[in-house]
PDB file of N, CA and C in Angstrom:
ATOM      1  N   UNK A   1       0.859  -1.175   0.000  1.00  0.00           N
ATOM      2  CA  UNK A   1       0.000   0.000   0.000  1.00  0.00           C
ATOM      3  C   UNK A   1       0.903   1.236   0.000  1.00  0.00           C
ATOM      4  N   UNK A   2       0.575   1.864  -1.116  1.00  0.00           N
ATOM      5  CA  UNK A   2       1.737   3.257  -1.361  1.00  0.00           C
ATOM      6  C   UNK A   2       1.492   4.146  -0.246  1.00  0.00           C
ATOM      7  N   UNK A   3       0.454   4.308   0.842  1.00  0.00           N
ATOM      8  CA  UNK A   3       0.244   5.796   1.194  1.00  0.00           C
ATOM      9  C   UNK A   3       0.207   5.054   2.559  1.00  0.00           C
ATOM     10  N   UNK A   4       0.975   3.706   3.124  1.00  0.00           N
ATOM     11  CA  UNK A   4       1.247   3.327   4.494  1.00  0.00           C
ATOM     12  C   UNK A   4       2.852   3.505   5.078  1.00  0.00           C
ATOM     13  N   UNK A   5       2.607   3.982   6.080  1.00  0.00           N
ATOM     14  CA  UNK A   5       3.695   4.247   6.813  1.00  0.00           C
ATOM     15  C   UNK A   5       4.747   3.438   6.933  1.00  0.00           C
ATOM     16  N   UNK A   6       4.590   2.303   7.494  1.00  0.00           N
ATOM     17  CA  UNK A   6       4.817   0.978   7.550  1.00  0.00           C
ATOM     18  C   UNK A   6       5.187   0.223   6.115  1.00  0.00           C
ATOM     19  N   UNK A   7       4.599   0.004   5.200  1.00  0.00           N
ATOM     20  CA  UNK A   7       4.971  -0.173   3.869  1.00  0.00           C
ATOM     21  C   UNK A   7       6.090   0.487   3.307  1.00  0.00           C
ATOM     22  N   UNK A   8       5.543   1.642   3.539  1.00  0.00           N
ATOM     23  CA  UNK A   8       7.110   2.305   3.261  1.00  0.00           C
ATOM     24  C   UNK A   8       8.637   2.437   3.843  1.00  0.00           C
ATOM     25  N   UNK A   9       8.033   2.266   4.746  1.00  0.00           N
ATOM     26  CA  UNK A   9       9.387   2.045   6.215  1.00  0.00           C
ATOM     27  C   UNK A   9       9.992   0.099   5.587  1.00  0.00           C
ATOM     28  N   UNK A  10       9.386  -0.524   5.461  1.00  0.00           N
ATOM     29  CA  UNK A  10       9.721  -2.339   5.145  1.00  0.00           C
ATOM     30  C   UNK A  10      10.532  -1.813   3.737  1.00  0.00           C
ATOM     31  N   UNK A  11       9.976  -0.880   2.109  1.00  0.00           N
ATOM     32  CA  UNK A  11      10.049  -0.910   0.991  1.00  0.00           C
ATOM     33  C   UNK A  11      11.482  -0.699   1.150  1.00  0.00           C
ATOM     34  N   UNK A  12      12.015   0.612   2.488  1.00  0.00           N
ATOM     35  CA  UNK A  12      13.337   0.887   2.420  1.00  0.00           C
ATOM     36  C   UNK A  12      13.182   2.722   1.855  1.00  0.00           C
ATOM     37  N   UNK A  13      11.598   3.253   2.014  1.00  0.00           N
ATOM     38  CA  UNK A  13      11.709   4.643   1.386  1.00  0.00           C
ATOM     39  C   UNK A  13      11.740   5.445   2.430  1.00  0.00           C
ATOM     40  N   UNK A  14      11.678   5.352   3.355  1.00  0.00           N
ATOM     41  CA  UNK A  14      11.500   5.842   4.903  1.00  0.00           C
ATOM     42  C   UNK A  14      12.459   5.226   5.859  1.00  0.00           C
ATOM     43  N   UNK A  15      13.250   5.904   6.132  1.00  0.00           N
ATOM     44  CA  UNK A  15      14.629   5.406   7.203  1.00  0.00           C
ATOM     45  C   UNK A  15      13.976   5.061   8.050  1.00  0.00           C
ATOM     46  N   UNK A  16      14.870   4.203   8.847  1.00  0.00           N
ATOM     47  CA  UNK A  16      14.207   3.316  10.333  1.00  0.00           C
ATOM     48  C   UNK A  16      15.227   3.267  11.002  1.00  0.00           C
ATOM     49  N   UNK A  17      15.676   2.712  12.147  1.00  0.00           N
ATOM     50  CA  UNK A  17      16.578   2.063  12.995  1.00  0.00           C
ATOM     51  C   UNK A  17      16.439   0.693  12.693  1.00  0.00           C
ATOM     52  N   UNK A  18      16.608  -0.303  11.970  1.00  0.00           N
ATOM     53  CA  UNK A  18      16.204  -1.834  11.504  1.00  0.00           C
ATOM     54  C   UNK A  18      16.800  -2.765  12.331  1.00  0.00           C
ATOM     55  N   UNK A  19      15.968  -3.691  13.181  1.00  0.00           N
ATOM     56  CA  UNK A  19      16.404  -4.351  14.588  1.00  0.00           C
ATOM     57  C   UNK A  19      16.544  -5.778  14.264  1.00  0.00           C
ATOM     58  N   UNK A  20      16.078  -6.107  12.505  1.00  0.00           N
ATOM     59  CA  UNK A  20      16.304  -7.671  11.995  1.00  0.00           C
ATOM     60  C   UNK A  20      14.813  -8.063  10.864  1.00  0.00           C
ATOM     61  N   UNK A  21      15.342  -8.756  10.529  1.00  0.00           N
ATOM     62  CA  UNK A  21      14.299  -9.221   9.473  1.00  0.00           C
ATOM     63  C   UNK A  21      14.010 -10.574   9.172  1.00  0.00           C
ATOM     64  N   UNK A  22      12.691 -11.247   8.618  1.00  0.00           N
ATOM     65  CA  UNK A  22      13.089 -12.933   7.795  1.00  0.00           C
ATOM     66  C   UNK A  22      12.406 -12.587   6.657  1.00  0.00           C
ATOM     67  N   UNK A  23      12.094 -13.759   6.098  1.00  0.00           N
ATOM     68  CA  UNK A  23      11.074 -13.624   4.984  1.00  0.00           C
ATOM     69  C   UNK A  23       9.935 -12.980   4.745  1.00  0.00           C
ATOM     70  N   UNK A  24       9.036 -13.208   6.633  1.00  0.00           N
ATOM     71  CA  UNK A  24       8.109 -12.707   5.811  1.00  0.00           C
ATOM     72  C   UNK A  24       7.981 -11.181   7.074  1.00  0.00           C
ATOM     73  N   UNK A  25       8.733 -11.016   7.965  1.00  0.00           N
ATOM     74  CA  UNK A  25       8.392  -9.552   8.537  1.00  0.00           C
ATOM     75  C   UNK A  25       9.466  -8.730   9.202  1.00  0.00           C
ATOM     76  N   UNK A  26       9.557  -7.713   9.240  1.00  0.00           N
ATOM     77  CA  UNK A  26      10.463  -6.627   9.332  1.00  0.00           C
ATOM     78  C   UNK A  26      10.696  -5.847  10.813  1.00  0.00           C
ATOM     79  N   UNK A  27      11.483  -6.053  11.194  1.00  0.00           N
ATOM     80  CA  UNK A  27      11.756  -5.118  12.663  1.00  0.00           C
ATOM     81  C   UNK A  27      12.410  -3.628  12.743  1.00  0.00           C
ATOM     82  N   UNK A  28      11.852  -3.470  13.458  1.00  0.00           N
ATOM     83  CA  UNK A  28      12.793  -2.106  13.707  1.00  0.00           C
ATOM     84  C   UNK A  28      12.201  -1.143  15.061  1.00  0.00           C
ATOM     85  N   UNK A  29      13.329  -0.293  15.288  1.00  0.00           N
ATOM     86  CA  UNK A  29      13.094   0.406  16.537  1.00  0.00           C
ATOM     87  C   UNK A  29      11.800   1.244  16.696  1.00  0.00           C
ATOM     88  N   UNK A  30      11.068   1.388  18.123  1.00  0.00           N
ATOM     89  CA  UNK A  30      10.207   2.282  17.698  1.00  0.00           C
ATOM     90  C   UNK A  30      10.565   4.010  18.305  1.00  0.00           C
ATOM     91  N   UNK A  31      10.013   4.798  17.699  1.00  0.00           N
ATOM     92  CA  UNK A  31      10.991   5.567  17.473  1.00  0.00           C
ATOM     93  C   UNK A  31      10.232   6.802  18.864  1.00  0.00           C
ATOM     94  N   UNK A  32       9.481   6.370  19.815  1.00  0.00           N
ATOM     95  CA  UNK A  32       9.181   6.788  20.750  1.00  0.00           C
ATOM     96  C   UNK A  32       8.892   5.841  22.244  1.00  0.00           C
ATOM     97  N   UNK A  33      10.064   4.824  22.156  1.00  0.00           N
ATOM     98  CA  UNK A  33      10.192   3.612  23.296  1.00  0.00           C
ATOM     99  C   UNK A  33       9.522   4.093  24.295  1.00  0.00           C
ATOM    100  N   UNK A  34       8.987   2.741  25.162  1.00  0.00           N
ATOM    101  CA  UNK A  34       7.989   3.151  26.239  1.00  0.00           C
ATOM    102  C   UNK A  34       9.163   1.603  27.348  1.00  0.00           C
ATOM    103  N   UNK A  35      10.122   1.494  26.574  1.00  0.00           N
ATOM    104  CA  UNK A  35      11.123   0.307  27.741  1.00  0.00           C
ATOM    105  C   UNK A  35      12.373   0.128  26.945  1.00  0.00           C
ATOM    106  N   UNK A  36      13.638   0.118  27.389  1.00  0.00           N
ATOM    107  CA  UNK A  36      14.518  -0.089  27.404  1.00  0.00           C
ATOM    108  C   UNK A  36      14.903  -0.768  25.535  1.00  0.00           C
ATOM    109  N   UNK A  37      14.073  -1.754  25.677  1.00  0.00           N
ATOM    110  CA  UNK A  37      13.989  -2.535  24.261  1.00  0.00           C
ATOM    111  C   UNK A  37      12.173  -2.199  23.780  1.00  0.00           C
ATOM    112  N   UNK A  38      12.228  -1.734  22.477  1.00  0.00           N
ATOM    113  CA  UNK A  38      10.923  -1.312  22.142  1.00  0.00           C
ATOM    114  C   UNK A  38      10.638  -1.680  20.901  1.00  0.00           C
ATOM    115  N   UNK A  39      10.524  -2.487  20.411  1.00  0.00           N
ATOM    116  CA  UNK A  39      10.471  -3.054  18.866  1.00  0.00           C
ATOM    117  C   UNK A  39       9.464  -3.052  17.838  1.00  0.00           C
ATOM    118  N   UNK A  40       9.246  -2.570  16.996  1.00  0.00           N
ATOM    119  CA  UNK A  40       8.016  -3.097  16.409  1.00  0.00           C
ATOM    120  C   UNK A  40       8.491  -3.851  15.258  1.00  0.00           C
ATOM    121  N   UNK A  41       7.392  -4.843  15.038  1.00  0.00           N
ATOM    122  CA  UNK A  41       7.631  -6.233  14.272  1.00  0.00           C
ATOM    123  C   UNK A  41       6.298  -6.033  13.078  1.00  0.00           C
ATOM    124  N   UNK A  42       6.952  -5.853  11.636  1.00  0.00           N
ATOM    125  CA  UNK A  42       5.793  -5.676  11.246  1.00  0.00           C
ATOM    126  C   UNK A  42       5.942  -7.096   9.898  1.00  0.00           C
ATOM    127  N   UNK A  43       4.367  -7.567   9.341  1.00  0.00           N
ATOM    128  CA  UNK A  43       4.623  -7.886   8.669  1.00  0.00           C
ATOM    129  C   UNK A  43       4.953  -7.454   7.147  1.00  0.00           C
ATOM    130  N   UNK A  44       5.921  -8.370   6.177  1.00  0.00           N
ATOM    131  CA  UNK A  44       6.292  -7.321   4.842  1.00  0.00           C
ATOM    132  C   UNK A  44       4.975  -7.106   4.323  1.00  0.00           C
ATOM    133  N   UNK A  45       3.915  -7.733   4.336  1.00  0.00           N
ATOM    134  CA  UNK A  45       2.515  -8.012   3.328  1.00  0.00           C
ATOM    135  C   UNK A  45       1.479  -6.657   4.339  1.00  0.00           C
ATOM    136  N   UNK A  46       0.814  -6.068   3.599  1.00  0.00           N
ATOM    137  CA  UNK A  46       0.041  -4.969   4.705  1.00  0.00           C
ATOM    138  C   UNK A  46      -0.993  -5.840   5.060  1.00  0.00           C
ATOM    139  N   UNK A  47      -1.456  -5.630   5.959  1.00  0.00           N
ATOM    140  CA  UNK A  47      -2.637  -6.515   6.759  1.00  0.00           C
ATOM    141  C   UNK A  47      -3.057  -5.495   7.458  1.00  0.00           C
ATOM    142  N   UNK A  48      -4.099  -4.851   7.165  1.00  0.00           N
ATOM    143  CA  UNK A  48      -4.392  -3.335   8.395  1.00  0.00           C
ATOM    144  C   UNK A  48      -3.948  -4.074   9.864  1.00  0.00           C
ATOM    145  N   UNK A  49      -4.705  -5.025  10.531  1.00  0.00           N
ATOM    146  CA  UNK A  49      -4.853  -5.416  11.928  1.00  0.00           C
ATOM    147  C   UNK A  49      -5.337  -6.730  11.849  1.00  0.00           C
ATOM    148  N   UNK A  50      -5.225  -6.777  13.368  1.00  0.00           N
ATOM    149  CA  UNK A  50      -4.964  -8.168  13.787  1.00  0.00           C
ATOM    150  C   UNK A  50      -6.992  -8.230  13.730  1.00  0.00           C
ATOM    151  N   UNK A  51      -7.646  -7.691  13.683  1.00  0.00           N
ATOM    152  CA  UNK A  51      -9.415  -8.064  13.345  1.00  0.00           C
ATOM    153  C   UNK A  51      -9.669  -8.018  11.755  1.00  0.00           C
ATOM    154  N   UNK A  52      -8.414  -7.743  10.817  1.00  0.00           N
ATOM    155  CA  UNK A  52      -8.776  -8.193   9.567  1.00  0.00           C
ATOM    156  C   UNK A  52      -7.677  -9.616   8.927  1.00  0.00           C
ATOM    157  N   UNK A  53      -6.992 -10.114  10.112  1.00  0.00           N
ATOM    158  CA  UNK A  53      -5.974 -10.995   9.635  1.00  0.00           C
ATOM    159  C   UNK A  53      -7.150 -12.576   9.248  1.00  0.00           C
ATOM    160  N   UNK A  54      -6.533 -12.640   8.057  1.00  0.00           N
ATOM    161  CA  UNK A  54      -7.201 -13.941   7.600  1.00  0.00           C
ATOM    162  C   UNK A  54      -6.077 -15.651   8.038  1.00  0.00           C
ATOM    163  N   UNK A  55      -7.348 -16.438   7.906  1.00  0.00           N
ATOM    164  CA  UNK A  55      -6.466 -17.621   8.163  1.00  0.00           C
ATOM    165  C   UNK A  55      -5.507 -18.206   7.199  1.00  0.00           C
ATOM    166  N   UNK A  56      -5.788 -17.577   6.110  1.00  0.00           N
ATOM    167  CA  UNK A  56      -4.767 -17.924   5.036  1.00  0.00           C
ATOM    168  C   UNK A  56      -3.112 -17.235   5.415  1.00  0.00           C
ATOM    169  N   UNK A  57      -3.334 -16.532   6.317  1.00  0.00           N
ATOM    170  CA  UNK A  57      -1.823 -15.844   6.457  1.00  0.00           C
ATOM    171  C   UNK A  57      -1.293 -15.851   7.749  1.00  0.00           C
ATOM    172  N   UNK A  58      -1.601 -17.206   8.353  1.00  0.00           N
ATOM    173  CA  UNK A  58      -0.923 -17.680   9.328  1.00  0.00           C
ATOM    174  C   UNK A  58       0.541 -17.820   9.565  1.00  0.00           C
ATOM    175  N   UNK A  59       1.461 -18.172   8.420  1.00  0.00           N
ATOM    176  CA  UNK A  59       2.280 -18.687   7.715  1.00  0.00           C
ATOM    177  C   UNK A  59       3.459 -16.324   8.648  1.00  0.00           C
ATOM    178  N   UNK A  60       2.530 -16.240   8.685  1.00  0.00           N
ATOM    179  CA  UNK A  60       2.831 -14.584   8.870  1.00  0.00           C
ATOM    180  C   UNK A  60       3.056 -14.258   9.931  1.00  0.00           C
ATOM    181  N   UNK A  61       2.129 -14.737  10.748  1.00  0.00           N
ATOM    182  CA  UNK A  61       2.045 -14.510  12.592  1.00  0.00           C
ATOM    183  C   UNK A  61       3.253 -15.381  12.765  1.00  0.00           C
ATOM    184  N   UNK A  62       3.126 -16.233  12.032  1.00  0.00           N
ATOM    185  CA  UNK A  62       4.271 -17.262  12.620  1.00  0.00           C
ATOM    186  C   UNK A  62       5.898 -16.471  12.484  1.00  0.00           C
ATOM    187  N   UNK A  63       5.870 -16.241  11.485  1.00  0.00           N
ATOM    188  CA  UNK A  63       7.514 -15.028  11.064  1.00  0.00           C
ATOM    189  C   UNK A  63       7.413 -14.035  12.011  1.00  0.00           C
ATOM    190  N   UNK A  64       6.548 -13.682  12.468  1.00  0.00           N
ATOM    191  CA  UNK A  64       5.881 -11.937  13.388  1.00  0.00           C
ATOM    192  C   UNK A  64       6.892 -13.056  14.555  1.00  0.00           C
ATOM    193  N   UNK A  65       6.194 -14.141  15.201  1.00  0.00           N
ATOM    194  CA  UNK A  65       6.848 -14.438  16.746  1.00  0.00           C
ATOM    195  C   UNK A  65       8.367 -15.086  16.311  1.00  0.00           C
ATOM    196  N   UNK A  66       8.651 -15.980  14.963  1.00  0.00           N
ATOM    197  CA  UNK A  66       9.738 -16.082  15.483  1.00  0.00           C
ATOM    198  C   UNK A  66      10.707 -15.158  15.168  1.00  0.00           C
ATOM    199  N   UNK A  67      10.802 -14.290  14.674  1.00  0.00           N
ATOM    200  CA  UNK A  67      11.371 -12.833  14.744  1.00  0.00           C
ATOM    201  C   UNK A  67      11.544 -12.119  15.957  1.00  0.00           C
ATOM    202  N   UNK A  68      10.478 -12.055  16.790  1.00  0.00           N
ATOM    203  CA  UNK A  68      10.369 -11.890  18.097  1.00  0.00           C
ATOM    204  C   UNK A  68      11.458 -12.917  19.040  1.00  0.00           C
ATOM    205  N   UNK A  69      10.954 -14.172  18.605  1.00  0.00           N
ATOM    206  CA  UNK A  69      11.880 -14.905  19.388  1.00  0.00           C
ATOM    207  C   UNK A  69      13.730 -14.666  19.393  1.00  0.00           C
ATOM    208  N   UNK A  70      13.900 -14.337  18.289  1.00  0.00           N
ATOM    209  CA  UNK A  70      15.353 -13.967  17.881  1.00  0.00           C
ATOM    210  C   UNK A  70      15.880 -12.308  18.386  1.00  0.00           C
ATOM    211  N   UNK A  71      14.865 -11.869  18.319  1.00  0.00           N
ATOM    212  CA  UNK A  71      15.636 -10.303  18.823  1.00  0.00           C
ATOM    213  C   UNK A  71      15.513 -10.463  20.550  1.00  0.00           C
ATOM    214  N   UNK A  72      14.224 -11.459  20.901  1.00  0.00           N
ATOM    215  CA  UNK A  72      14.579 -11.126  22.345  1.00  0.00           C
ATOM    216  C   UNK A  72      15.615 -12.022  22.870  1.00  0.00           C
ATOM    217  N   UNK A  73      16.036 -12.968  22.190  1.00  0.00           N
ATOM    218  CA  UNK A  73      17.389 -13.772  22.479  1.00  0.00           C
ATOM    219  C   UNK A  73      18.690 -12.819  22.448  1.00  0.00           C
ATOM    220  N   UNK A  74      18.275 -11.931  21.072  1.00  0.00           N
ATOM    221  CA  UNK A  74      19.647 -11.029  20.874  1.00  0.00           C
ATOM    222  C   UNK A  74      19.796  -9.801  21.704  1.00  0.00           C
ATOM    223  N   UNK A  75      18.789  -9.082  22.774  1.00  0.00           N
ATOM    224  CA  UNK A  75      18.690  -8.534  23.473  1.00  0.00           C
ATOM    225  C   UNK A  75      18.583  -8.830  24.686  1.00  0.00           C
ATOM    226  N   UNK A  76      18.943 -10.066  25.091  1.00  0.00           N
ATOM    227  CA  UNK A  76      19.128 -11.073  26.240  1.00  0.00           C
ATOM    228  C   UNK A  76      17.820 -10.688  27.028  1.00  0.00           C
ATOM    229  N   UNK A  77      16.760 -10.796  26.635  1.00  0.00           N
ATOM    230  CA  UNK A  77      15.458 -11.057  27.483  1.00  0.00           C
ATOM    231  C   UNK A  77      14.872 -12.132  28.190  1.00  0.00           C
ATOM    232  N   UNK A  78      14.975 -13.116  27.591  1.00  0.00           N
ATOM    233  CA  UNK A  78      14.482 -14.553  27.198  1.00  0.00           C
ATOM    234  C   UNK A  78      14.463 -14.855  29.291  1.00  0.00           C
ATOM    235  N   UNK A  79      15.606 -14.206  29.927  1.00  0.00           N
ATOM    236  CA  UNK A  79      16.140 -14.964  31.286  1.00  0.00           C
ATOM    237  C   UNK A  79      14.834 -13.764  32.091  1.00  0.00           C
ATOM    238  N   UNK A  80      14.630 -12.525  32.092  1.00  0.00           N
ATOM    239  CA  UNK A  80      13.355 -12.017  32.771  1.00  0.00           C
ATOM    240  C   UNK A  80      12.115 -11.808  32.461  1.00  0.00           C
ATOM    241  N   UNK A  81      12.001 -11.983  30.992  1.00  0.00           N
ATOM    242  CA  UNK A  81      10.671 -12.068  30.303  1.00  0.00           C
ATOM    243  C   UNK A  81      11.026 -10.703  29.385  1.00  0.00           C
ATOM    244  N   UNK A  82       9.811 -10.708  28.869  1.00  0.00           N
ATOM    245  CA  UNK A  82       9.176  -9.726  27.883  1.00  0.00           C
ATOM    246  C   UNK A  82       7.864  -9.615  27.513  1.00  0.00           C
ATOM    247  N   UNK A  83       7.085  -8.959  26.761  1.00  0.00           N
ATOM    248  CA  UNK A  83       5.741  -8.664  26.043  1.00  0.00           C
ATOM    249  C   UNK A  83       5.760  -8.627  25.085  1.00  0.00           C
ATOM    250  N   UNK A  84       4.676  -9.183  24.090  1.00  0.00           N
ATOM    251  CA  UNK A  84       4.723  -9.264  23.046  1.00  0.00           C
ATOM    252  C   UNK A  84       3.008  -8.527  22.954  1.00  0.00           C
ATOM    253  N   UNK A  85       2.853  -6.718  22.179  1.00  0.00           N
ATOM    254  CA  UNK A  85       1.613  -6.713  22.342  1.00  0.00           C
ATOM    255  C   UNK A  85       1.167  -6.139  20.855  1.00  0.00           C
ATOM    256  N   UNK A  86      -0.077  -6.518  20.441  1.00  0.00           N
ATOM    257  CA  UNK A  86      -0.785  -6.211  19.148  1.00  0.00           C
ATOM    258  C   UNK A  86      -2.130  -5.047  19.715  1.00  0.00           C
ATOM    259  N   UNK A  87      -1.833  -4.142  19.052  1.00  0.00           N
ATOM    260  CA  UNK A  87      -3.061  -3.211  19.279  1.00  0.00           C
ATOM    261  C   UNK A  87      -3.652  -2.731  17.999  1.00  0.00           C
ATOM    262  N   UNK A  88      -5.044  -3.008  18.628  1.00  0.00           N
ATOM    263  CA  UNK A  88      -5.928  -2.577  17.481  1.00  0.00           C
ATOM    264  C   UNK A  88      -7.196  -1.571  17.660  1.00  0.00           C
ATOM    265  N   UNK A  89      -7.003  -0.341  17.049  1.00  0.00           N
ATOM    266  CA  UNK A  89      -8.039   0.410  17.097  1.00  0.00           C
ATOM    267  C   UNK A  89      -7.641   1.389  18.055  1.00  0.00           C
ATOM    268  N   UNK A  90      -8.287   2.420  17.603  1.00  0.00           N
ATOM    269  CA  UNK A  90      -7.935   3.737  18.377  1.00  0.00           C
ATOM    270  C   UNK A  90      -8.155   3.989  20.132  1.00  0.00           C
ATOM    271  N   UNK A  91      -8.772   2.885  20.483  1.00  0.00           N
ATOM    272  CA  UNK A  91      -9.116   2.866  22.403  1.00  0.00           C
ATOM    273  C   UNK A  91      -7.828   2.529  22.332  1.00  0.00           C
ATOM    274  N   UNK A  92      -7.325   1.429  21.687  1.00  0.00           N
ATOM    275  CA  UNK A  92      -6.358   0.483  22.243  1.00  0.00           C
ATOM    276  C   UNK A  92      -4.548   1.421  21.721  1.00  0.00           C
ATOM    277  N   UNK A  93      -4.724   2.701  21.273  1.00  0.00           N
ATOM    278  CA  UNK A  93      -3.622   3.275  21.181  1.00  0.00           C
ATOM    279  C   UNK A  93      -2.822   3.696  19.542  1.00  0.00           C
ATOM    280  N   UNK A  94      -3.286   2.392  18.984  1.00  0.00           N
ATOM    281  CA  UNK A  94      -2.925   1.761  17.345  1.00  0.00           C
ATOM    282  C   UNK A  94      -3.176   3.437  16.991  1.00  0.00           C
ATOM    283  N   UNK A  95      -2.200   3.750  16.188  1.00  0.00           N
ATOM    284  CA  UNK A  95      -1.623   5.206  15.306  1.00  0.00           C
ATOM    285  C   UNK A  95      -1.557   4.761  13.832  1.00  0.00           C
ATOM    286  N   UNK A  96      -1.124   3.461  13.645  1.00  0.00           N
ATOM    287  CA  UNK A  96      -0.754   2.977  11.911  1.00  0.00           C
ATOM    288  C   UNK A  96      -1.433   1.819  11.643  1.00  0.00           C
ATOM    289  N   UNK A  97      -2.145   1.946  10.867  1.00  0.00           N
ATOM    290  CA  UNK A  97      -3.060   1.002  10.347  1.00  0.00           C
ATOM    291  C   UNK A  97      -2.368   0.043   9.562  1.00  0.00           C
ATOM    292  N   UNK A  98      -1.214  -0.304   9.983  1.00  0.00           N
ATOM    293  CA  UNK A  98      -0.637  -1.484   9.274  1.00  0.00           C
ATOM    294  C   UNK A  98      -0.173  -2.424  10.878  1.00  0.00           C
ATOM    295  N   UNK A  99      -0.242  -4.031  10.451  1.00  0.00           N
ATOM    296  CA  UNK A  99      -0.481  -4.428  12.029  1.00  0.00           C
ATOM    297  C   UNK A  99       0.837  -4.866  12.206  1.00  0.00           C
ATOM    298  N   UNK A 100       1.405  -4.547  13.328  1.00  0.00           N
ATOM    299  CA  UNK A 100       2.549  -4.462  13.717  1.00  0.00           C
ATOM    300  C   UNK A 100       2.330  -5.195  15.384  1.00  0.00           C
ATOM    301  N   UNK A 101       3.786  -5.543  16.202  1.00  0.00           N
ATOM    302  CA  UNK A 101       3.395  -6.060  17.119  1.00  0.00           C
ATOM    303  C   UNK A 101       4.646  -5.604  18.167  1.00  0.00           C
ATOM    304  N   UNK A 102       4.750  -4.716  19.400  1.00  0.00           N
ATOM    305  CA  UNK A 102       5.482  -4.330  19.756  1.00  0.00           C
ATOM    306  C   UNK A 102       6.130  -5.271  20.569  1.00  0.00           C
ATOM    307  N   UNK A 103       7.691  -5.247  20.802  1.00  0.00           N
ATOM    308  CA  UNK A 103       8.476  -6.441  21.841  1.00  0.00           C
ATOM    309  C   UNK A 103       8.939  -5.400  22.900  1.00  0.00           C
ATOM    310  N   UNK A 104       8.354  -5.408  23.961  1.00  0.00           N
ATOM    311  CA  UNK A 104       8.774  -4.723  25.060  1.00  0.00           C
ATOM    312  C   UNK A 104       9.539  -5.457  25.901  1.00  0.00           C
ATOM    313  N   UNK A 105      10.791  -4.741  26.583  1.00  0.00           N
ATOM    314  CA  UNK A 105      11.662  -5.915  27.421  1.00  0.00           C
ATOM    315  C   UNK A 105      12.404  -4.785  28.247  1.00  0.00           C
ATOM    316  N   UNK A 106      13.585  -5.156  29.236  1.00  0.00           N
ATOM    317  CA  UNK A 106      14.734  -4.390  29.344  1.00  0.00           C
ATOM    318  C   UNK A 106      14.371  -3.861  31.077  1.00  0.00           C
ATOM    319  N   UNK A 107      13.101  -3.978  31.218  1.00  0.00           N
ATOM    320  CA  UNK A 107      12.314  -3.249  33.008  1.00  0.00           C
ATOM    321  C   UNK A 107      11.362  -4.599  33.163  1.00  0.00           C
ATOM    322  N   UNK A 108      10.755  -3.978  34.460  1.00  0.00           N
ATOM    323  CA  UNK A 108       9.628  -4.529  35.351  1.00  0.00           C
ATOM    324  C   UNK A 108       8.983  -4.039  34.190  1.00  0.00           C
ATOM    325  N   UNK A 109       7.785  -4.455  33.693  1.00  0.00           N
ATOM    326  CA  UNK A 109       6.635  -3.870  33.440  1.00  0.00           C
ATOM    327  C   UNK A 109       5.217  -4.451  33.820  1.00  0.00           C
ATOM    328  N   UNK A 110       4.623  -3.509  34.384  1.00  0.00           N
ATOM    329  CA  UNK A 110       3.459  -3.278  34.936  1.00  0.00           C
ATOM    330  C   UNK A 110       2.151  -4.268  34.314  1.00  0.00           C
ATOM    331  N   UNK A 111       0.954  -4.432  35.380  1.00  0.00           N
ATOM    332  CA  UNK A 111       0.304  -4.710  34.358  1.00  0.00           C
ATOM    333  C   UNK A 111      -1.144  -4.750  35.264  1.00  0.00           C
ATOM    334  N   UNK A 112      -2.348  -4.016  34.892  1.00  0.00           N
ATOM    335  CA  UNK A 112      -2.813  -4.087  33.715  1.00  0.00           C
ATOM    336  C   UNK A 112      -1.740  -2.170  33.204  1.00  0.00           C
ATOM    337  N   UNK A 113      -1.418  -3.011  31.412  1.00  0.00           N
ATOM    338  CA  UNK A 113      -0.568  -1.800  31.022  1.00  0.00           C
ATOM    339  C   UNK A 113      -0.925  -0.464  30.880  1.00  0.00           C
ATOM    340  N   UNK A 114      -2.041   0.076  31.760  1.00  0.00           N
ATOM    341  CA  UNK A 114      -2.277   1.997  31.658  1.00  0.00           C
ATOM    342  C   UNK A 114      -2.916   2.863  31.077  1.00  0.00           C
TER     343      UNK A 114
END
């Protein structure tokens, strides 16, 4: 999608901080951290959100966590935990309508999250 944020940030037309990649989804820093390690994990294919993800693109979520799994290994999380959170819709915070999934790590974090 030409006129997504996110699309364009994966295409390479929009600089990022880039935190790792696989086949099918793209990391990178977010660029107003709310913890120590702040990641967002997006997939390369636009999918607005996680209430329009179809079952055909499972194959996707799956690249989304193990991507996750690899940066929080490479950011040595794995030994106190981390979060892995998907937000959708404007209550829930979501700014870019492309679905992305943040890896929070690095503190205590709270919960219920605020």
């Amino acid at each position: 999608m030409s006129d997504c944020l996110f699309c364009s940030i994966v295409q390479g037309n929009i600089d990022s901080k880039p935190a790792g990649e696989n086949d099918l989804a793209f990391a990178f820093y977010d660029i107003a951290p709310v913890a120590p390690v702040h990641i967002l994990i997006v997939p390369k294919k636009h999918i607005v959100n996680a209430s329009t993800f179809e079952p055909a693109d499972a194959a996707i979520l799956s690249g989304m966590i193990t991507l996750s799994q690899d940066l929080a290994q490479e950011h040595n999380l794995n030994d106190r935990g981390y979060r892995l959170v998907f937000n959708v819709g404007s209550d829930a915070g979501n700014t870019v309508d492309h679905l992305h999934m943040h890896l929070l790590g690095g503190r205590r974090l709270g919960w219920p999250p605020g």
